[in-house]
C-alpha atoms as a PDB file:
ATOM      1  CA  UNK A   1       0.000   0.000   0.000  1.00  0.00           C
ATOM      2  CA  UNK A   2       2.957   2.707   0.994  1.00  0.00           C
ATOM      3  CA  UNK A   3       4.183   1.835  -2.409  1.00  0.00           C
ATOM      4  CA  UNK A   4       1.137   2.790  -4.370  1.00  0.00           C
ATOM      5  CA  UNK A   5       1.309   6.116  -2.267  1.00  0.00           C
ATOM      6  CA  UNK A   6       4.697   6.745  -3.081  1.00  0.00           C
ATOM      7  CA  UNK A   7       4.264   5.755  -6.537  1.00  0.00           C
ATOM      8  CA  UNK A   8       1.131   8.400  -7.076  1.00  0.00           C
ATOM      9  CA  UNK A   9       2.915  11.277  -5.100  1.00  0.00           C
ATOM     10  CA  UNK A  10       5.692  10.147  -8.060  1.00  0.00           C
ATOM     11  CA  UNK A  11       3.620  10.412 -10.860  1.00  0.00           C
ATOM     12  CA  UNK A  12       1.923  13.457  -9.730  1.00  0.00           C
ATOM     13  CA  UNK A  13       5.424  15.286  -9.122  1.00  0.00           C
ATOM     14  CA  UNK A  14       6.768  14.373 -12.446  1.00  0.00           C
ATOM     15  CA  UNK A  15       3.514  15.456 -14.371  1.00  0.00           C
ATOM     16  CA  UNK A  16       2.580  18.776 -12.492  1.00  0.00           C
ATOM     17  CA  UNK A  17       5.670  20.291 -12.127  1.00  0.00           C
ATOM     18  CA  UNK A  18       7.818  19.091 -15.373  1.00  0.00           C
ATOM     19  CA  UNK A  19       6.650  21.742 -17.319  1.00  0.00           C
ATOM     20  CA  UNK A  20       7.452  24.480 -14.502  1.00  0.00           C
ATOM     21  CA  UNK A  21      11.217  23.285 -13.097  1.00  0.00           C
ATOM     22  CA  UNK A  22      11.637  26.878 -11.849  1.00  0.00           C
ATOM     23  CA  UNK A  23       8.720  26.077  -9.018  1.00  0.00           C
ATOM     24  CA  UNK A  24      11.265  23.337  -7.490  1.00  0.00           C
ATOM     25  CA  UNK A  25      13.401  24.035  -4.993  1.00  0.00           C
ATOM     26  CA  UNK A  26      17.075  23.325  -5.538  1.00  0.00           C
ATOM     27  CA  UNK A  27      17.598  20.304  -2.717  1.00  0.00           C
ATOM     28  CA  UNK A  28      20.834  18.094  -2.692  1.00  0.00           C
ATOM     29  CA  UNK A  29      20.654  15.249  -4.124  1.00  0.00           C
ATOM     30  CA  UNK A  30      20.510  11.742  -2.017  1.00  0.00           C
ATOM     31  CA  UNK A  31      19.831   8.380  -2.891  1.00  0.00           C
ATOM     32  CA  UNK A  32      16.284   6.484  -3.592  1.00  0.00           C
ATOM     33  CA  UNK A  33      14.536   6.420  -0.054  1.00  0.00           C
ATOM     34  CA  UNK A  34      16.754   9.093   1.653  1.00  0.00           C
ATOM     35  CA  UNK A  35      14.979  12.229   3.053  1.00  0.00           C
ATOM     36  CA  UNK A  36      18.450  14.177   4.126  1.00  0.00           C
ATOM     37  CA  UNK A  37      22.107  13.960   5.649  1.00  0.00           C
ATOM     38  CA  UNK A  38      22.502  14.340   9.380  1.00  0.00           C
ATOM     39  CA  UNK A  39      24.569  17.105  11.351  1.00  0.00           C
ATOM     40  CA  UNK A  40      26.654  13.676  11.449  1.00  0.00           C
ATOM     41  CA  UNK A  41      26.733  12.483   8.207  1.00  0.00           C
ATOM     42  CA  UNK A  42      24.010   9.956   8.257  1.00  0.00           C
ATOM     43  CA  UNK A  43      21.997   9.292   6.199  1.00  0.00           C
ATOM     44  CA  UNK A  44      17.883   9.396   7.300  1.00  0.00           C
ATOM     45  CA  UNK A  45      15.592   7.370   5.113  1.00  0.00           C
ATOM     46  CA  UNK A  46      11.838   7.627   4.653  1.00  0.00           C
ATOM     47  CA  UNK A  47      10.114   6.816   8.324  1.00  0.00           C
ATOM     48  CA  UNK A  48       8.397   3.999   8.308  1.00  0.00           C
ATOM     49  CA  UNK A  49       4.937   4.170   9.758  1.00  0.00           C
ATOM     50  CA  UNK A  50       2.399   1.944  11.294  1.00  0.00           C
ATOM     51  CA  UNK A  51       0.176   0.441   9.364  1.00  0.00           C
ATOM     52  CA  UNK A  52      -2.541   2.037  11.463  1.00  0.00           C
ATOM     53  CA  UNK A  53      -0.929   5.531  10.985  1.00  0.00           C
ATOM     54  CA  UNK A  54       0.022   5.060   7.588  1.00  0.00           C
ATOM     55  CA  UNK A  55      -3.475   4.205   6.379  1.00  0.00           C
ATOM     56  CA  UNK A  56      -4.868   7.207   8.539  1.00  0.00           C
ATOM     57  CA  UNK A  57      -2.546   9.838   6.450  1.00  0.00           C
ATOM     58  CA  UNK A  58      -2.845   8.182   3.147  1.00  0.00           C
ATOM     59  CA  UNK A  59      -6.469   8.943   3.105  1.00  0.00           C
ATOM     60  CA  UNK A  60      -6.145  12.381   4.162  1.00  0.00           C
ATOM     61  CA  UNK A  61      -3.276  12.644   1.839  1.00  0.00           C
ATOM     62  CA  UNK A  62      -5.452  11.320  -0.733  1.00  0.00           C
ATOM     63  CA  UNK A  63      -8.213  13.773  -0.321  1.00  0.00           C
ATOM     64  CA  UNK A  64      -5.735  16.560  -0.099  1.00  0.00           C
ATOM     65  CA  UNK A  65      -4.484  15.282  -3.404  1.00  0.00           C
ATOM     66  CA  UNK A  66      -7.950  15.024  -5.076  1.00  0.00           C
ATOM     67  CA  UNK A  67      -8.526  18.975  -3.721  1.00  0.00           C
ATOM     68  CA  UNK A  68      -5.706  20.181  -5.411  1.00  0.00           C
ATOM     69  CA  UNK A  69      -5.876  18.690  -8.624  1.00  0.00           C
ATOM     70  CA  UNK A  70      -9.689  20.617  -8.802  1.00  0.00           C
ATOM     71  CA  UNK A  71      -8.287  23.987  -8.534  1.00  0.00           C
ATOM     72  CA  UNK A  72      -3.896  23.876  -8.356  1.00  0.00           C
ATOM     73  CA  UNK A  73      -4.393  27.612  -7.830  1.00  0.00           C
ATOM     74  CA  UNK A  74      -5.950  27.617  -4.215  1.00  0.00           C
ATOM     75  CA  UNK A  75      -3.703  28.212  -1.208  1.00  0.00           C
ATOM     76  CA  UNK A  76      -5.437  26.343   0.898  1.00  0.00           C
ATOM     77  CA  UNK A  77      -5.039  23.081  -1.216  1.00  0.00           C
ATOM     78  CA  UNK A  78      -1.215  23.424  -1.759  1.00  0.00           C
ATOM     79  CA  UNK A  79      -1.045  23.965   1.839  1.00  0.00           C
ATOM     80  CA  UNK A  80      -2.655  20.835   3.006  1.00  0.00           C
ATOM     81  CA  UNK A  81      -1.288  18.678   0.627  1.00  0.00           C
ATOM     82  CA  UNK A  82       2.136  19.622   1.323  1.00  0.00           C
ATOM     83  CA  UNK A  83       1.541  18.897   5.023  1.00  0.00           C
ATOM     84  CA  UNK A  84       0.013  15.732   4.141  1.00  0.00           C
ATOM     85  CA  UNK A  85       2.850  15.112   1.961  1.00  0.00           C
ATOM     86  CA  UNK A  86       5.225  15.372   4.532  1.00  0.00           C
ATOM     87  CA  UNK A  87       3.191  13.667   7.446  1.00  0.00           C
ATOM     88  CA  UNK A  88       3.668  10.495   4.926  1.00  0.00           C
ATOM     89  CA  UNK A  89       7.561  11.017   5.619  1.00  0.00           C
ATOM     90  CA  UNK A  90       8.008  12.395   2.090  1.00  0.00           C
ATOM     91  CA  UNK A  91       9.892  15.810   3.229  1.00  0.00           C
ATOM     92  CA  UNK A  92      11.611  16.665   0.292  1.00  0.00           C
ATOM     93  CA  UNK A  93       8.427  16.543  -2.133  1.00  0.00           C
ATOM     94  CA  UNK A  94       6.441  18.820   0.862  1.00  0.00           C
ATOM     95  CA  UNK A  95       9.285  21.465  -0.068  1.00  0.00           C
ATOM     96  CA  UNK A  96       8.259  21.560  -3.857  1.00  0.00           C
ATOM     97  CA  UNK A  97       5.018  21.830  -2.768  1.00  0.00           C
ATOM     98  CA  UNK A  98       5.525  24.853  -0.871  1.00  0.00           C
ATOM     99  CA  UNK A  99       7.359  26.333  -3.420  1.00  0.00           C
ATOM    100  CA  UNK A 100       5.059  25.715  -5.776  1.00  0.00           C
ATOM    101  CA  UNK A 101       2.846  27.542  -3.429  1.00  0.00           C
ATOM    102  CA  UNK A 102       5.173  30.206  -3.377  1.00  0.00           C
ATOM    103  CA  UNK A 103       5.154  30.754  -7.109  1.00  0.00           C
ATOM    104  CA  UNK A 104       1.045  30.835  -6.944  1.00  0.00           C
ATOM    105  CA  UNK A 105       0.551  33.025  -4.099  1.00  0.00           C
ATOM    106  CA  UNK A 106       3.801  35.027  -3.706  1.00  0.00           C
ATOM    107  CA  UNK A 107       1.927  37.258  -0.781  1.00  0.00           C
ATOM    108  CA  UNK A 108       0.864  34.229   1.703  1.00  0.00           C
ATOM    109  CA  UNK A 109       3.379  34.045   4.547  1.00  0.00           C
ATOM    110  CA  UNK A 110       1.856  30.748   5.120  1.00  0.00           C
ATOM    111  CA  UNK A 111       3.839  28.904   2.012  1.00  0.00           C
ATOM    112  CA  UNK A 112       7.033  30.530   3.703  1.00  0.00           C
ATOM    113  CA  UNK A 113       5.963  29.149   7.332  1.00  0.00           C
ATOM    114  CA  UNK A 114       5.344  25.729   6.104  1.00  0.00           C
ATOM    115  CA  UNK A 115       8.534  25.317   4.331  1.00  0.00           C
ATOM    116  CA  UNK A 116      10.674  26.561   6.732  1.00  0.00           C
ATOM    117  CA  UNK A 117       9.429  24.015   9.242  1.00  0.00           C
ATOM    118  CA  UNK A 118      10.159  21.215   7.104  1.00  0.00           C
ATOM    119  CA  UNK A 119      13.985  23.057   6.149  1.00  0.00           C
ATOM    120  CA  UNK A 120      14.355  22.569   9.474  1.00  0.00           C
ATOM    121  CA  UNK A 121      13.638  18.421   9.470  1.00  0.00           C
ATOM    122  CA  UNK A 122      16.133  17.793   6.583  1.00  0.00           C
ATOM    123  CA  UNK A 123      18.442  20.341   8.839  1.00  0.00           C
ATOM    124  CA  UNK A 124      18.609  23.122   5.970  1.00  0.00           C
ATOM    125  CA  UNK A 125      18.731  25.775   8.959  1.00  0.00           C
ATOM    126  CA  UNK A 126      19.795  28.878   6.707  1.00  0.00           C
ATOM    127  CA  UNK A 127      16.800  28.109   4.205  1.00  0.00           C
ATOM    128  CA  UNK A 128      14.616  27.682   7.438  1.00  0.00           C
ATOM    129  CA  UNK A 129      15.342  31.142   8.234  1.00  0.00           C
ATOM    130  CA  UNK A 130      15.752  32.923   5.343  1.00  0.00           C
ATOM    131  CA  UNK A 131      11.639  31.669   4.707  1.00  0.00           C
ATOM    132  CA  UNK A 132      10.482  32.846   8.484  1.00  0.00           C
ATOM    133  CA  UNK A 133      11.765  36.283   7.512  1.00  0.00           C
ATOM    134  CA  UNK A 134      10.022  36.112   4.258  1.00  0.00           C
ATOM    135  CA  UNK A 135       6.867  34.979   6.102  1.00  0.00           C
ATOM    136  CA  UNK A 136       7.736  37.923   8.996  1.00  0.00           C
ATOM    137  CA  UNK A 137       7.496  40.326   6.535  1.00  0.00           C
ATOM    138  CA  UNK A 138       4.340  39.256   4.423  1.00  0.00           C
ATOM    139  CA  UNK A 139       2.529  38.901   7.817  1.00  0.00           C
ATOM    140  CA  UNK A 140       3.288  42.258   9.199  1.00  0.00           C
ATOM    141  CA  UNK A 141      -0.189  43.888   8.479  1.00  0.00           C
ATOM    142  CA  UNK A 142      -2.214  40.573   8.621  1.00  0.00           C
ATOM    143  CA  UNK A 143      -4.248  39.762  11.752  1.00  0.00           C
ATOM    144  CA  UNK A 144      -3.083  36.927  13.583  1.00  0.00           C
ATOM    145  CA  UNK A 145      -5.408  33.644  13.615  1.00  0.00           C
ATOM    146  CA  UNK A 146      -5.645  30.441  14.910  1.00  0.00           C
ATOM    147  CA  UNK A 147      -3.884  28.000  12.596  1.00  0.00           C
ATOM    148  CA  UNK A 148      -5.303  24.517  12.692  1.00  0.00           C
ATOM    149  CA  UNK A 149      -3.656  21.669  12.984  1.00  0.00           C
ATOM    150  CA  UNK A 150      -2.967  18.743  10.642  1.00  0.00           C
ATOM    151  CA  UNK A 151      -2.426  16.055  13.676  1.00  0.00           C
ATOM    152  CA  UNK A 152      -4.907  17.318  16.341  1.00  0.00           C
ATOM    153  CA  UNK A 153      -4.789  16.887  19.914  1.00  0.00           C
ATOM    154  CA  UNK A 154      -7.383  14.688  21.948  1.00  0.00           C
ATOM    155  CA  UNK A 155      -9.941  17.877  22.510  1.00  0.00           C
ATOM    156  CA  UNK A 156      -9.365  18.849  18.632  1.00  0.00           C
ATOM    157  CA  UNK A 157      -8.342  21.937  19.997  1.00  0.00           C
ATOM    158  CA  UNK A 158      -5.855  24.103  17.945  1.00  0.00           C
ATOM    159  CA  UNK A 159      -3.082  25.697  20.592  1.00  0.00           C
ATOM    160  CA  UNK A 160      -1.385  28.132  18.211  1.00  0.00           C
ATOM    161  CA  UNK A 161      -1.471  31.015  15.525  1.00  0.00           C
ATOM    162  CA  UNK A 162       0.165  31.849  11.966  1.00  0.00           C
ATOM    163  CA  UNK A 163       2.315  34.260  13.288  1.00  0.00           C
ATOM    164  CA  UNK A 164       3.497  32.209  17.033  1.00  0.00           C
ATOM    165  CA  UNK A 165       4.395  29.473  14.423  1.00  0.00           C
ATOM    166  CA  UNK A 166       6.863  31.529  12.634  1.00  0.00           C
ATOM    167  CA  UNK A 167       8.253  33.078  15.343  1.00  0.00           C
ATOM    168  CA  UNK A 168       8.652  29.729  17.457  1.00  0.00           C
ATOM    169  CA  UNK A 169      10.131  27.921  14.437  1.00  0.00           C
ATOM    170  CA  UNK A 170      12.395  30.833  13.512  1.00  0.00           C
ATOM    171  CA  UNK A 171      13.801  31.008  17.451  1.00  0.00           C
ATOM    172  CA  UNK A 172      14.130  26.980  16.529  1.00  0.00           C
ATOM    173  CA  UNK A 173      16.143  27.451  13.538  1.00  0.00           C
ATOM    174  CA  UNK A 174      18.453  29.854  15.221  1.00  0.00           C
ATOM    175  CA  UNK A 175      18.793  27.688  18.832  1.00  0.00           C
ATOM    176  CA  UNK A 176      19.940  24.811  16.410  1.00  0.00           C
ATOM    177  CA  UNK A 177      22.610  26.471  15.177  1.00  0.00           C
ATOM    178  CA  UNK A 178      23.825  28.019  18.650  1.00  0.00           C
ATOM    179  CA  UNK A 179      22.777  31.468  17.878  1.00  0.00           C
ATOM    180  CA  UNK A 180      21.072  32.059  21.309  1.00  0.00           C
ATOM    181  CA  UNK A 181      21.348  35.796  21.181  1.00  0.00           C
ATOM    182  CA  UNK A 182      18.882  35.156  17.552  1.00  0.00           C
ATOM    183  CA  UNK A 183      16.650  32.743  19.063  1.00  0.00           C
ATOM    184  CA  UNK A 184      15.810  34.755  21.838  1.00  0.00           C
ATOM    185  CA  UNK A 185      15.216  37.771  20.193  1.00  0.00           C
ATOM    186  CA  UNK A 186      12.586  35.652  18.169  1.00  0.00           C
ATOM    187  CA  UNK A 187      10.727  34.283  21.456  1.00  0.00           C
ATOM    188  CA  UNK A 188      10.928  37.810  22.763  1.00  0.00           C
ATOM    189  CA  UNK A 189       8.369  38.702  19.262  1.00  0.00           C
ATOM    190  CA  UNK A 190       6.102  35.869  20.286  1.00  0.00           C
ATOM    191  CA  UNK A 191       5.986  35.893  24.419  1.00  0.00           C
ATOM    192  CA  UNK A 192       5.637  40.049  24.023  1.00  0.00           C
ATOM    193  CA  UNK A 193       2.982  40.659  21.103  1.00  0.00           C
ATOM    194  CA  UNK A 194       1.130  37.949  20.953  1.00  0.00           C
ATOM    195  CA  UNK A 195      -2.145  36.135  23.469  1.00  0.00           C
ATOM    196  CA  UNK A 196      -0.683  33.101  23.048  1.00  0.00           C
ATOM    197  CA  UNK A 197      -2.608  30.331  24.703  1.00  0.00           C
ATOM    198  CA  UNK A 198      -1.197  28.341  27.709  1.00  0.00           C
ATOM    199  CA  UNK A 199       0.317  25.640  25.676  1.00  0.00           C
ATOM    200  CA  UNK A 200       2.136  27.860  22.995  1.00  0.00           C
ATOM    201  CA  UNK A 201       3.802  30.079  26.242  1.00  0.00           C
ATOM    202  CA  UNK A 202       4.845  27.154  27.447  1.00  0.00           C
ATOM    203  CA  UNK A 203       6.422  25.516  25.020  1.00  0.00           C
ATOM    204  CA  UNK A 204       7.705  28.945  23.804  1.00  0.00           C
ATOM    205  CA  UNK A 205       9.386  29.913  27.430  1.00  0.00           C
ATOM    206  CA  UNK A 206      11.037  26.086  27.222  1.00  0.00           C
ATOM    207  CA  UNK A 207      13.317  26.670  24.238  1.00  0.00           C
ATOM    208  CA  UNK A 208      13.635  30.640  25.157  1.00  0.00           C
ATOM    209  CA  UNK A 209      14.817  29.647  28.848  1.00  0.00           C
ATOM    210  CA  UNK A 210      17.117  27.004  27.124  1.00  0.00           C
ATOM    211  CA  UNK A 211      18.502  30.142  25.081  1.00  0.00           C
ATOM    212  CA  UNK A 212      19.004  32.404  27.917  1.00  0.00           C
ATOM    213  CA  UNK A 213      20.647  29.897  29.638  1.00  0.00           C
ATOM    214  CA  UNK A 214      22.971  29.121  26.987  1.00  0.00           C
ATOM    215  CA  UNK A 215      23.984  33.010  26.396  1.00  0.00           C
ATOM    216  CA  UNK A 216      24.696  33.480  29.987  1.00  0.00           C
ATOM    217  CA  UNK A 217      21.712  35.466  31.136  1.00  0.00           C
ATOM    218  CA  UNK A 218      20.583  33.114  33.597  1.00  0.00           C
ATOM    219  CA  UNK A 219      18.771  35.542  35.936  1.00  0.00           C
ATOM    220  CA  UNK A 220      16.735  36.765  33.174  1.00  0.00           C
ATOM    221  CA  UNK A 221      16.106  32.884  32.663  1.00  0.00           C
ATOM    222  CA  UNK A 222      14.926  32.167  35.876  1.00  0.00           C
ATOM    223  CA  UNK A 223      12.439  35.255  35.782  1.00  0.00           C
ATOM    224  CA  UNK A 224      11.129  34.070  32.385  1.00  0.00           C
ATOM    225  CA  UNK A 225       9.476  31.090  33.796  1.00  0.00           C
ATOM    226  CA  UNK A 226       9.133  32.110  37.408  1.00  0.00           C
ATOM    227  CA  UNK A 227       5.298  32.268  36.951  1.00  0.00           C
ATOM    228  CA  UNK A 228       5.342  28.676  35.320  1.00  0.00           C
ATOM    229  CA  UNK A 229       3.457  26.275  37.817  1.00  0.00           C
ATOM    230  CA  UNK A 230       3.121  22.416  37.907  1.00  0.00           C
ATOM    231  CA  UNK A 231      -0.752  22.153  37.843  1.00  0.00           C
ATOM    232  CA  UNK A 232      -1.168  24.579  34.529  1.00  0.00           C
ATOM    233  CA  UNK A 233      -4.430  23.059  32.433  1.00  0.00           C
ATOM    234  CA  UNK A 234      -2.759  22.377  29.239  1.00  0.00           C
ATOM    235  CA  UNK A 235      -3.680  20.610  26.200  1.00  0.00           C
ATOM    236  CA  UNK A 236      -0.958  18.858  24.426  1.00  0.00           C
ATOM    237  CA  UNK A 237       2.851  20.411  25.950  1.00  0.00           C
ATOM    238  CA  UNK A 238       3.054  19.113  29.040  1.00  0.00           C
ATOM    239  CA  UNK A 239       6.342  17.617  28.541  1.00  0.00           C
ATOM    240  CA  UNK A 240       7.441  20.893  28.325  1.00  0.00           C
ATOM    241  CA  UNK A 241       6.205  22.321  31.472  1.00  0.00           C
ATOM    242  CA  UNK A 242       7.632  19.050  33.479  1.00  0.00           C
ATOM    243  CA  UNK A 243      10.803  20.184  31.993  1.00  0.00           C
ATOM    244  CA  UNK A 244      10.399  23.806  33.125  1.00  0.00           C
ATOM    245  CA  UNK A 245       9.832  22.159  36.508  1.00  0.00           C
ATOM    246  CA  UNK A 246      12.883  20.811  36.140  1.00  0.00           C
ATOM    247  CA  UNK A 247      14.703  23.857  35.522  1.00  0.00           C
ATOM    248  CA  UNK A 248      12.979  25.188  38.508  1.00  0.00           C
ATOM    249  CA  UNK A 249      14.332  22.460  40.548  1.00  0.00           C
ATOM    250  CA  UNK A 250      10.454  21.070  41.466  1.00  0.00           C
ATOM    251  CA  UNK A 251      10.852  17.887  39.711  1.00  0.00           C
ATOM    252  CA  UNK A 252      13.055  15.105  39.744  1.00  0.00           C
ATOM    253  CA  UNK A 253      15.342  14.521  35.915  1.00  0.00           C
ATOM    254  CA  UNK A 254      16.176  11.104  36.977  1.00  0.00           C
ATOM    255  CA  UNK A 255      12.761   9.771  37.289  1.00  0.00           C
ATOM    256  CA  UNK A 256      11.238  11.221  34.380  1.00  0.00           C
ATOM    257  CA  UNK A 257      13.970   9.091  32.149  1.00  0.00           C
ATOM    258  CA  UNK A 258      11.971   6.516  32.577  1.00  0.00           C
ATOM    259  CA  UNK A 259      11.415   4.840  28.957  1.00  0.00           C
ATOM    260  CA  UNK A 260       7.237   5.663  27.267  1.00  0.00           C
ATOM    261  CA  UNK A 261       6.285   3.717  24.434  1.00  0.00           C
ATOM    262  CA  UNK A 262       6.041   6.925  22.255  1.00  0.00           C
ATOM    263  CA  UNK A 263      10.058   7.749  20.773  1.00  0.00           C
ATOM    264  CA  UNK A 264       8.646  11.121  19.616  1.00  0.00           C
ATOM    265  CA  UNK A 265       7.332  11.900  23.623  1.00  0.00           C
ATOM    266  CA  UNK A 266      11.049  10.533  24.676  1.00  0.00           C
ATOM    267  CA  UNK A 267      12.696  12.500  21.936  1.00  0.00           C
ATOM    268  CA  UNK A 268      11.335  15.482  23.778  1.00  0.00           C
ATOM    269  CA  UNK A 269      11.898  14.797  27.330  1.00  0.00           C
ATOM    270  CA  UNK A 270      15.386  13.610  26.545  1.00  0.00           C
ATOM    271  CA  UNK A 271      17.026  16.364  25.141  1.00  0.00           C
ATOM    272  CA  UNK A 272      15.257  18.331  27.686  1.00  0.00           C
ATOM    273  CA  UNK A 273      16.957  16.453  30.487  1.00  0.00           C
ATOM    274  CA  UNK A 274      20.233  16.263  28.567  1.00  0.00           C
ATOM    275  CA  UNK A 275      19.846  20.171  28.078  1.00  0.00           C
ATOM    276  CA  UNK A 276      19.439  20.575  32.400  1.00  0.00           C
ATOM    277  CA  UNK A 277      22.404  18.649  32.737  1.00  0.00           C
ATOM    278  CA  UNK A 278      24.789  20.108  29.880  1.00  0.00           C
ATOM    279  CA  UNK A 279      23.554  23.873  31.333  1.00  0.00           C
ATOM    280  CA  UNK A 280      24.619  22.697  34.738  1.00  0.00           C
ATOM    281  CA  UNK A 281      28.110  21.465  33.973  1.00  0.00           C
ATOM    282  CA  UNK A 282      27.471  18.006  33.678  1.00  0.00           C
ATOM    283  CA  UNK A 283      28.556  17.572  29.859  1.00  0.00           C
ATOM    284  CA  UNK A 284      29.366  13.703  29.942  1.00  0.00           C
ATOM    285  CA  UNK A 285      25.779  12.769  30.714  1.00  0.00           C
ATOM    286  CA  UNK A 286      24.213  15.316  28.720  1.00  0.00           C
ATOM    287  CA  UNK A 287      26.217  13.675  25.717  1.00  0.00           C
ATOM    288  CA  UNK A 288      25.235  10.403  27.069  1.00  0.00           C
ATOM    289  CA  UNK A 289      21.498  11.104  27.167  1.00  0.00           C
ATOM    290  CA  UNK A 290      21.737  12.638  23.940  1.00  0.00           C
ATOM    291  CA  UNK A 291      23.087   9.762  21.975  1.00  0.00           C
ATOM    292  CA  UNK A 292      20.666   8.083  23.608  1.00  0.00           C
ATOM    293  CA  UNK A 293      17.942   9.730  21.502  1.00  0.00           C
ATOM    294  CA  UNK A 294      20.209   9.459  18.227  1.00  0.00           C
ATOM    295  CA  UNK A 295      20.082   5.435  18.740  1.00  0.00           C
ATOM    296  CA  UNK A 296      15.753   5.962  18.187  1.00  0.00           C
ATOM    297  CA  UNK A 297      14.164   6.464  14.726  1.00  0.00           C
ATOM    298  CA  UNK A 298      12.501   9.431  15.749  1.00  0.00           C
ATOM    299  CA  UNK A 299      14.937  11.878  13.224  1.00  0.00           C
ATOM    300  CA  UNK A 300      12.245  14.061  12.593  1.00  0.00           C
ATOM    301  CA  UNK A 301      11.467  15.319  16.052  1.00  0.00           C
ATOM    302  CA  UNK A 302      12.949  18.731  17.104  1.00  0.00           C
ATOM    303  CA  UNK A 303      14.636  16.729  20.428  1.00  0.00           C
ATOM    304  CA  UNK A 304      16.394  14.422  18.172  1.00  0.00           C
ATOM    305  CA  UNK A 305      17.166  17.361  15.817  1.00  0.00           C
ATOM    306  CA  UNK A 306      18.542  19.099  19.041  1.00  0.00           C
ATOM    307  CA  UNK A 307      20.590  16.289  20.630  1.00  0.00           C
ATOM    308  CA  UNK A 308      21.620  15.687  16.897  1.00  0.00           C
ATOM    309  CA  UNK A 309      23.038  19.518  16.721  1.00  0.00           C
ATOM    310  CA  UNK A 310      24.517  19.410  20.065  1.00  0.00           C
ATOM    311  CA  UNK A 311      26.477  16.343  19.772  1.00  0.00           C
ATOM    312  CA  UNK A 312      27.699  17.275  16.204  1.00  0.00           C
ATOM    313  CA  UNK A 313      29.017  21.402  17.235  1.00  0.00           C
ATOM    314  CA  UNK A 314      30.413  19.132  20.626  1.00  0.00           C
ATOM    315  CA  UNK A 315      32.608  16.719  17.965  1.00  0.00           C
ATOM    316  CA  UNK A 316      33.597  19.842  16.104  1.00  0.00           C
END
């Protein structure tokens, strides 16, 4: 069945976009079944999915398909079939989408916004950020709104906006690539001008406390999340808030190593944990918790990206 997907996405590829080869994004090449290179030099295939999983984004994938082949034009349609696209594991054909989208509606910060989030999984950081920009300054004098989501929670409850996306995954970009002074500057944008919702400040203040820490300013750090308490009603980032209660010295690192079934969850907590102990002079088992993540499948999540980035600038 993943075959026939893979086959159509193909197909489609090679007939919409043969006859416009400026609309493609210039990606380095990789062999059959390879997404992208590692910080490391590996090599990260395809993820294989569940069956379960698989079958419930081929469908959607599918319909997104069907949409966009009735009217190419419509952002909407390029959007979610390029994050359909990409929730099959197929990264690098998400990109062209975007760009495509790009080419079709050259004023939608969204295009921009999508694609830098996937640069960022195939670990093209500079491309990441050169699109946020793009998408900072097409949504300058656009209202914020609720952006919904293409994997929803358990209350189907969208947590964040257009613009807290670009701003979170731009302060992502630069954290990755140790520019602290960068990263914080973009949380700063999101924490001070927009409502975000419990579960966006959250997982906002984690990375932006991470980036204080790491540029020295740790009392501004500790005021950042000093209002951050352990029974906050969140939705979906609560692995983030038990890490900023580990920062705050409430709960205990050790305990909450403890292996979940879900690598992605893990991929999260780990480098979080790693993180506490690297910022608190404890560099051998913040490497050691970081390989850790690297020996999962789970290249795709930002804490594997993370680990990933720290471990590579640490062999440098």
């Amino acid at each position: 069945m993943r075959n026939i997907t893979l086959f159509i996405i193909a197909i489609f590829f090679t007939l919409a976009l043969a006859s416009c080869g400026e609309n493609r994004v210039d990606l380095p090449p990789v062999p059959s079944g390879v997404q992208t290179v590692s910080l490391l030099g590996d090599t990260l295939r395809t993820p294989e999915l569940s069956q379960e999983v698989y079958e419930s984004h081929n469908e959607k994938f599918i319909n997104a398909l069907a949409n966009y082949r009735i009217d190419p034009e419509n952002a909407e349609y390029i959007i979610w079939l390029g994050r359909r696209t990409a929730y099959l594991g197929e990264y690098r054909e998400s990109i062209n989408i975007f760009t495509e989208g790009t080419f079709k509606n050259t004023e939608d910060p969204r295009m921009y916004r999508h694609r830098g989030h996937r640069y960022i999984t195939l670990r093209y950081f500079d491309r990441a950020i050169r699109d946020f920009e793009r998408a900072e300054e097409l949504m300058r004098n656009v209202p914020d709104y609720v952006e919904p989501d293409g994997l929803p929670n358990e209350l189907n409850q969208p947590v964040s906006t257009m613009k807290s996306n670009v701003w979170y995954h731009k302060g992502l970009a630069h954290y990755l690539k140790g520019e602290y002074d960068e990263a914080i500057a973009s949380y700063e944008k999101a924490l001070n001008e927009l409502d975000l919702t419990d579960d966006m400040r959250v997982a906002t203040l984690y990375w932006y406390y991470s980036a204080l820490k790491r540029s020295g300013q740790d009392e501004k750090a500790g005021e950042a999340i000093e209002d951050i308490t352990a029974d906050m009603d969140l939705i979906e980032n609560d692995v983030y808030l038990n890490l900023i209660m580990v920062f705050k010295g409430y709960f205990d690192p050790e305990r909450m190593m403890e292996v979940s079934e879900d690598d992605l969850q893990n991929a999260t907590l780990w480098y979080g944990i790693g993180n506490w102990h690297y910022m608190n002079g404890r560099e051998e088992r913040a490497i050691g918790i970081w390989n850790q993540i690297l020996e999962t499948d789970e290249w795709a999540a930002f804490g594997y990206i993370a680990a990933e980035a720290e471990i590579a600038r640490l062999s440098n």
